[in-house]
C-alpha atoms as a PDB file:
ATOM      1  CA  UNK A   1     102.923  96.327 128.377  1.00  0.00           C
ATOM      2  CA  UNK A   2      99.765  98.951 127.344  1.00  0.00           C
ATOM      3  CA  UNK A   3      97.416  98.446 129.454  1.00  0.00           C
ATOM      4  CA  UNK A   4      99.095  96.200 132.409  1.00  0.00           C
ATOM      5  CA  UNK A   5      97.109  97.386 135.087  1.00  0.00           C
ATOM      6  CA  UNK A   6      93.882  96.585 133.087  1.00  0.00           C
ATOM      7  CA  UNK A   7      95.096  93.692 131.304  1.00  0.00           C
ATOM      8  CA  UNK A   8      96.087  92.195 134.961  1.00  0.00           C
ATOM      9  CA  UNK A   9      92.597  92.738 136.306  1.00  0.00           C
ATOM     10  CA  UNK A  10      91.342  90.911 133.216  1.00  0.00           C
ATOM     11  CA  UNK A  11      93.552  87.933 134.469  1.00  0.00           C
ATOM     12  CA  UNK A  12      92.318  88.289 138.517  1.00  0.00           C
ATOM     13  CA  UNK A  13      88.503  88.560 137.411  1.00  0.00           C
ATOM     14  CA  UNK A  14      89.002  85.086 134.955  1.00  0.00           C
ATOM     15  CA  UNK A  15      90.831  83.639 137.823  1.00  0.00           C
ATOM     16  CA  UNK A  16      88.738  84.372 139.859  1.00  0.00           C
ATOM     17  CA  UNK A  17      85.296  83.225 138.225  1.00  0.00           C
ATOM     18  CA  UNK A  18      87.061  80.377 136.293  1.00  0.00           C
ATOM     19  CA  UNK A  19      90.038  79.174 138.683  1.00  0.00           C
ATOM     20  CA  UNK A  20      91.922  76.824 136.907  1.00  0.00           C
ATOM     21  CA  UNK A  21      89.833  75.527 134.023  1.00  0.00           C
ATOM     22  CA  UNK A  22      91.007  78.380 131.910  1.00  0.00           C
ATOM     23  CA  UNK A  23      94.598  78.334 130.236  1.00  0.00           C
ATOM     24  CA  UNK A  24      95.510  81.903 130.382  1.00  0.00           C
ATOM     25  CA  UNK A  25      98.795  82.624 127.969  1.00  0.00           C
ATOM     26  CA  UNK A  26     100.194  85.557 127.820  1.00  0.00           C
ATOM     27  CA  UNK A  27     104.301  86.409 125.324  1.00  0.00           C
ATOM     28  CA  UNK A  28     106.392  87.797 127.085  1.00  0.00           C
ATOM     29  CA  UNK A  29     104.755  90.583 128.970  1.00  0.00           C
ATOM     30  CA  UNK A  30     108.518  92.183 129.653  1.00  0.00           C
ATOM     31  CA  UNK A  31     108.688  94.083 132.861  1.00  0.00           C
ATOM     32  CA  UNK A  32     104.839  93.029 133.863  1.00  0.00           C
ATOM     33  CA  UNK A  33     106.184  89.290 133.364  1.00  0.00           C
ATOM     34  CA  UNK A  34     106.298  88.272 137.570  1.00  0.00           C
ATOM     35  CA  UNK A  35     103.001  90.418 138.179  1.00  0.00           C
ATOM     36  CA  UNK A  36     101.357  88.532 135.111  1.00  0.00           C
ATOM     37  CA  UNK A  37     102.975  85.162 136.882  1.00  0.00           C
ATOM     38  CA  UNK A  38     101.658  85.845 139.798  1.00  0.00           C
ATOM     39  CA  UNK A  39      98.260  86.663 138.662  1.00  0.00           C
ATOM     40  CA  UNK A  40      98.396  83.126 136.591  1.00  0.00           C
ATOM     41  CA  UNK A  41      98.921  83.902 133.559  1.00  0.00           C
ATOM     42  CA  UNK A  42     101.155  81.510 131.635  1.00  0.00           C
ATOM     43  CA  UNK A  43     103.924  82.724 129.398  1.00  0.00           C
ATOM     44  CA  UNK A  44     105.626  81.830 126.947  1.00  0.00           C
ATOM     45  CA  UNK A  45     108.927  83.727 125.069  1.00  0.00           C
ATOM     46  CA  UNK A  46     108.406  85.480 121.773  1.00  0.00           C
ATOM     47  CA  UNK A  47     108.330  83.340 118.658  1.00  0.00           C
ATOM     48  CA  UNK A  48     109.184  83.541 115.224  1.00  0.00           C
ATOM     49  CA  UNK A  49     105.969  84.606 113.382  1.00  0.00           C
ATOM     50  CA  UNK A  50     105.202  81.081 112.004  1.00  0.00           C
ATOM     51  CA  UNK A  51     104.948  79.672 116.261  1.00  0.00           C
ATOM     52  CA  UNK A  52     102.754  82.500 116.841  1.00  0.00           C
ATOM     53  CA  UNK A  53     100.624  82.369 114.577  1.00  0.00           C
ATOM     54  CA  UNK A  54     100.206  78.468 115.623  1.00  0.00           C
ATOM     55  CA  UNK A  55      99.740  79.387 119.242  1.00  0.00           C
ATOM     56  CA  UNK A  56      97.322  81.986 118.143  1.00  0.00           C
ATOM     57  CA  UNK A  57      95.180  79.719 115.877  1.00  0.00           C
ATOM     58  CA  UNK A  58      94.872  77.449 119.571  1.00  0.00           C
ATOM     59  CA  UNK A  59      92.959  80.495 121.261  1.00  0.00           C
ATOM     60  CA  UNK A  60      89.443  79.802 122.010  1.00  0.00           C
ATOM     61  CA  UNK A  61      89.218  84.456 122.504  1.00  0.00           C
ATOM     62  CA  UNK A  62      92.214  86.700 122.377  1.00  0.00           C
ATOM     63  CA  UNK A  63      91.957  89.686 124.916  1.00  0.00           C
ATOM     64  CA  UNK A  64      92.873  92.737 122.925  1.00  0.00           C
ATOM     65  CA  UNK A  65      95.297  95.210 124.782  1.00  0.00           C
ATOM     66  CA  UNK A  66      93.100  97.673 125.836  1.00  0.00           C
ATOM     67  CA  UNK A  67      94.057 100.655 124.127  1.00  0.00           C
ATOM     68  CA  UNK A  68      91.345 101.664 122.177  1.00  0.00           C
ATOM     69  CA  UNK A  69      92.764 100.552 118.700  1.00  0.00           C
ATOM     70  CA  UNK A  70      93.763  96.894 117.459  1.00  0.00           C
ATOM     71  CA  UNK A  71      97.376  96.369 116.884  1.00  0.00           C
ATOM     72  CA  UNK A  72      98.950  93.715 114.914  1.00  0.00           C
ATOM     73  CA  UNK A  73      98.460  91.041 117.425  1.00  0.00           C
ATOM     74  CA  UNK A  74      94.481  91.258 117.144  1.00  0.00           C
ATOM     75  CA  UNK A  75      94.245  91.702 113.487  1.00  0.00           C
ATOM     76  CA  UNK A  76      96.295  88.393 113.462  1.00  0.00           C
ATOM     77  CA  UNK A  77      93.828  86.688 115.484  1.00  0.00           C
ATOM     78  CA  UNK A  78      90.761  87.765 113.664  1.00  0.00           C
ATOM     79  CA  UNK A  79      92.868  87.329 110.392  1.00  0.00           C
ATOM     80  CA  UNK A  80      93.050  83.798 111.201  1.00  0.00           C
ATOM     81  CA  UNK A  81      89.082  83.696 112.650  1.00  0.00           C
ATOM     82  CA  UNK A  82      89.915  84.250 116.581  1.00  0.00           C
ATOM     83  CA  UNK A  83      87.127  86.225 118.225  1.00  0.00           C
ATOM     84  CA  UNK A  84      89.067  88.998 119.506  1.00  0.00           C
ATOM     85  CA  UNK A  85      87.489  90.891 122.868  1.00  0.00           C
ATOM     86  CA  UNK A  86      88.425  94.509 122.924  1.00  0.00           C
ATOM     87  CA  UNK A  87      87.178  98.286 123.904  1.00  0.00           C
ATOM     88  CA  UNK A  88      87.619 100.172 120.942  1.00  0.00           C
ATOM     89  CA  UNK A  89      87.826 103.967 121.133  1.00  0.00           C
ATOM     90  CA  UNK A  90      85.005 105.710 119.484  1.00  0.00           C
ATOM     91  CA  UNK A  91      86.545 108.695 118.571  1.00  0.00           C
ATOM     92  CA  UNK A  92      89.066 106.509 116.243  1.00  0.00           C
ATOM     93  CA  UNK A  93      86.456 104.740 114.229  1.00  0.00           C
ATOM     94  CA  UNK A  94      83.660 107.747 113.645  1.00  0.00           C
ATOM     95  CA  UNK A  95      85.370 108.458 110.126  1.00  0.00           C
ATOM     96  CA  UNK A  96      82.352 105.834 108.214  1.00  0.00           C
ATOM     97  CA  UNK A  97      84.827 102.992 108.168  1.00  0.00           C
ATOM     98  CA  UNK A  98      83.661  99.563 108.817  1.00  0.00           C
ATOM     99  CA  UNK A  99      84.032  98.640 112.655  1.00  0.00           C
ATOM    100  CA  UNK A 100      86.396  95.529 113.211  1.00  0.00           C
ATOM    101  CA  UNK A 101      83.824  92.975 114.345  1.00  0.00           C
ATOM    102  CA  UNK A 102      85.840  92.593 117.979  1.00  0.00           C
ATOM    103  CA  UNK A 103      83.458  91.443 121.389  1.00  0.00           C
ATOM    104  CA  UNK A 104      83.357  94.399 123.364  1.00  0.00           C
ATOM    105  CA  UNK A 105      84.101  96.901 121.073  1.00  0.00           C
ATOM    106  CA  UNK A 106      82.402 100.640 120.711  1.00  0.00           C
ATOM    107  CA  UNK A 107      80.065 100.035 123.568  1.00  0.00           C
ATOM    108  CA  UNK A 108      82.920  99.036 126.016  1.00  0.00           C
ATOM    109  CA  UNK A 109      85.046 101.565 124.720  1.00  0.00           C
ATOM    110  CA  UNK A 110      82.224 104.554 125.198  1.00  0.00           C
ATOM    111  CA  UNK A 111      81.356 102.830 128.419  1.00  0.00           C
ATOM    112  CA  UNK A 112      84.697 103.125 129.843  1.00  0.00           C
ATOM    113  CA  UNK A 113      87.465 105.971 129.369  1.00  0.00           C
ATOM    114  CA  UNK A 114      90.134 104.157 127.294  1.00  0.00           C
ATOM    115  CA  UNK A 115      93.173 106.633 128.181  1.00  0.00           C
ATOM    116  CA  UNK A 116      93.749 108.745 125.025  1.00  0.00           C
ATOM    117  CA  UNK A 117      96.976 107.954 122.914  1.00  0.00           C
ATOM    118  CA  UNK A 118      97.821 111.843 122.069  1.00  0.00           C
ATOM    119  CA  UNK A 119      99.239 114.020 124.900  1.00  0.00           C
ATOM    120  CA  UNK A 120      96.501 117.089 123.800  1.00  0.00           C
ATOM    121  CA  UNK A 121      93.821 115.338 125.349  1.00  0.00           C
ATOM    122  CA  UNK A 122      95.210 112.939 128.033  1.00  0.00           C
ATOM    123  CA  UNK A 123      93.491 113.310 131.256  1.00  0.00           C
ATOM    124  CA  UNK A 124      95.957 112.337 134.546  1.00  0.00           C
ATOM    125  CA  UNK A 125      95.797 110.260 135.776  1.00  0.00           C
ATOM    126  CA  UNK A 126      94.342 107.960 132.582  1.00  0.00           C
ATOM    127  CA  UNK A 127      92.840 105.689 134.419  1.00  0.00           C
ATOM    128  CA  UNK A 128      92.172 105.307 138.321  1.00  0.00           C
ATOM    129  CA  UNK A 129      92.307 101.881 140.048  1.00  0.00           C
ATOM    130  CA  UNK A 130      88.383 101.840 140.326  1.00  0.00           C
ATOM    131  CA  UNK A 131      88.274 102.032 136.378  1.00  0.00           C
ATOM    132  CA  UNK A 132      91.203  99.870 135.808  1.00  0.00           C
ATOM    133  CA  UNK A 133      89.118  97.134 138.181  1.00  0.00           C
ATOM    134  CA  UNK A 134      85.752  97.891 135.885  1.00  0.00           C
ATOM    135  CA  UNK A 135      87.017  97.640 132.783  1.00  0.00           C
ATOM    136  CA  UNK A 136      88.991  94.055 133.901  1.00  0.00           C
ATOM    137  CA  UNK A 137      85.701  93.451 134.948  1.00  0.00           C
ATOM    138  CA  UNK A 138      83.405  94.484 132.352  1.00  0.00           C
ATOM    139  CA  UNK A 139      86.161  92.176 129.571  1.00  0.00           C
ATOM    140  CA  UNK A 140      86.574  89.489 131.836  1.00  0.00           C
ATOM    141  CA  UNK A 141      83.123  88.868 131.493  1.00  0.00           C
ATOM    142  CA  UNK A 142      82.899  89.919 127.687  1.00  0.00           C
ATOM    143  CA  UNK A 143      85.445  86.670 127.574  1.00  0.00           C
ATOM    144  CA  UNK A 144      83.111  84.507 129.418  1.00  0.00           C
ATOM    145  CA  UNK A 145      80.723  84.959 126.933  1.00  0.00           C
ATOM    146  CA  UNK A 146      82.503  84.177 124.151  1.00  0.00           C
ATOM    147  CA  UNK A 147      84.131  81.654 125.717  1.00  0.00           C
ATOM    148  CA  UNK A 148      80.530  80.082 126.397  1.00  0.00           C
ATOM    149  CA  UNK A 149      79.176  80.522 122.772  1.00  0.00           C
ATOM    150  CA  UNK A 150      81.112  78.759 120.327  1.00  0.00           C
ATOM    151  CA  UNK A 151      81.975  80.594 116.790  1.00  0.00           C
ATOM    152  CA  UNK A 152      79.923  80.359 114.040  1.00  0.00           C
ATOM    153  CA  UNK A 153      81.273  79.580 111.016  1.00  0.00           C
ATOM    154  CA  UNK A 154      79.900  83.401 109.496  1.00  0.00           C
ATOM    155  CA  UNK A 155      81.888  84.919 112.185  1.00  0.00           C
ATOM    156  CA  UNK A 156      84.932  83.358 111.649  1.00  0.00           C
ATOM    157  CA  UNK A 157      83.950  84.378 108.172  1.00  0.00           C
ATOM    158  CA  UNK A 158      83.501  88.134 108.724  1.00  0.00           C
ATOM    159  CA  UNK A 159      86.414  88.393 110.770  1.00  0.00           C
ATOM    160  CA  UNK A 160      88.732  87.158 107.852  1.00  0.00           C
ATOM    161  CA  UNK A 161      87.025  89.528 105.835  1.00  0.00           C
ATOM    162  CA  UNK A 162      87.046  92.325 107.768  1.00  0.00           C
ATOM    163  CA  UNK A 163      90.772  92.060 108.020  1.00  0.00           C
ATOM    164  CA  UNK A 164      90.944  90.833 103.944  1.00  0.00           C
ATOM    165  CA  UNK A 165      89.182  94.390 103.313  1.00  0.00           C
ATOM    166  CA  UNK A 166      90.796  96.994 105.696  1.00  0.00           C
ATOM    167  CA  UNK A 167      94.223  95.885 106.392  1.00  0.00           C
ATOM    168  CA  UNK A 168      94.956  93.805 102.788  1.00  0.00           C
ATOM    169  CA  UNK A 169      97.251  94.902 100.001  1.00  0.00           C
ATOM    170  CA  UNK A 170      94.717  96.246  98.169  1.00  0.00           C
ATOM    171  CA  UNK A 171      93.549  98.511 101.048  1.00  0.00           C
ATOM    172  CA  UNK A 172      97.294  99.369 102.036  1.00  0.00           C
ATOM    173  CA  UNK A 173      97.726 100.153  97.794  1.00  0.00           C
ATOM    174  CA  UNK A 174      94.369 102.063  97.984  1.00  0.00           C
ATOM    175  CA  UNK A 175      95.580 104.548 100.924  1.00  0.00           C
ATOM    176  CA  UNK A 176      98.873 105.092  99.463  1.00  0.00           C
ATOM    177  CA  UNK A 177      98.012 106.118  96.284  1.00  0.00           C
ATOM    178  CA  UNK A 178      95.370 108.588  97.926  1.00  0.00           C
ATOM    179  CA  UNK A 179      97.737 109.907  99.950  1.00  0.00           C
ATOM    180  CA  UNK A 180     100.301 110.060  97.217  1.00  0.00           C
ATOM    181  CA  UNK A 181      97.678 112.292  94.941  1.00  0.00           C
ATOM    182  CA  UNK A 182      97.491 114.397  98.181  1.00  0.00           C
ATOM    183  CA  UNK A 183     100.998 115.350  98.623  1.00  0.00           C
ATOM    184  CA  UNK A 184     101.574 116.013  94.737  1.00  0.00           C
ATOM    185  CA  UNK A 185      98.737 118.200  94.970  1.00  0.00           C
ATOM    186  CA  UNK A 186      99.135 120.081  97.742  1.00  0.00           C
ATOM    187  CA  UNK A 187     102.731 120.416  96.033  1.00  0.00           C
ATOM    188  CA  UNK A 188     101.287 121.802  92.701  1.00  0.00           C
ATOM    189  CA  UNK A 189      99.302 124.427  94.611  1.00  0.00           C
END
C-alpha cells in the first residue's frame, strides 16, 4: 500500500508499452487490490515465507515500493539475485555506507521527490499527480531495461553480497553491540 498511486502508474506505463507480454504480479495489495486489478496486475494472496520466496526467485525485476528505502521484500529479492528497480532517497544513504546495488536508485531518487517518511519535513501534498505519473514513468522504463538486459552472473553476485554484508548476522551483531557500548556509556557519564 506505500506508494499506490506511483506503484499503479508503474503498472499503466508497462501496460501500456508492453500490453500483455508482461506477467505483472502483485500479493495482496489490500485496499489498492481492484485498482491494481483493474490496472492488470495479477495477484496472488500472501504466502507462507517458503511460497514467496519461490514466487520471488520466478521474477525476471522486482519493482521496489517507492519509498525511498528497501524493505524486506527487496532485500529478499536481491538476497536471492533479483535485480530490484527502486528510487532510493539520498538523504538516507549519505552516512558512507555501501549503496544497495538496486536499478534506479540515487539518481531516480534525487531526480524525483520521494515523499519524506518523518512528519518534520513532509511537504503536502507529497506527491502531485504530475510526479506520481513521472516517476511511474521514469521506473516503468528503468524495468524495461532490465527486463531487456539479462543478469550477469557478477550482478547476481553483488546483490547477494550486498545483502550478505549489510543486512547479515554479522552486520545485525556488529550494530548491536555498537549501540549497546553507546547506551552503557552514555549511562556511565
Amino acid at each position: 500500500m506505500k506508494g499506490l498511486d506511483v506503484q499503479l502508474a508503474v503498472v499503466r506505463h508497462l501496460r501500456d508499452w508492453c500490453g500483455q507480454d508482461v506477467d505483472l504480479v502483485g500479493i495482496n495489495w489490500g485496499e489498492g487490490a481492484p485498482a491494481a486489478r483493474t490496472a492488470g496486475v495479477r495477484l496472488v494472496e500472501r504466502l507462507p515465507h517458503v511460497g514467496f520466496q519461490q514466487l520471488l526467485s520466478t521474477a525476471h525485476v522486482a519493482v521496489g515500493q517507492p519509498t525511498g528505502m528497501l524493505a524486506v521484500s527487496e532485500l529478499e529479492a536481491l538476497g536471492i539475485g533479483v535485480p530490484v528497480v527502486a528510487p532510493l532517497n539520498p538523504v538516507w544513504y549519505n552516512d558512507g555506507a555501501p549503496v544497495p546495488p538496486v536499478a534506479g536508485g540515487l539518481a531516480l531518487g534525487e531526480a524525483h521527490a520521494l515523499p519524506p517518511q518523518d512528519r518534520e519535513t513532509s511537504r503536502t501534498p507529497p506527491l502531485s499527480p504530475h510526479e506520481v505519473d513521472e516517476l511511474g514513468s521514469s521506473i516503468g522504463e528503468i524495468v524495461l531495461r532490465t527486463l531487456e538486459v539479462p543478469a550477469l552472473a557478477e550482478e547476481v553476485k553483488t546483490r547477494r553480497l550486498w545483502v550478505a554484508s549489510e543486512h547479515g548476522v554479522e552486520r545485525a551483531v556488529d550494530r548491536l553491540v555498537q549501540l549497546y557500548e553507546r547506551i552503557m556509556d552514555s549511562r556511565r557519564h
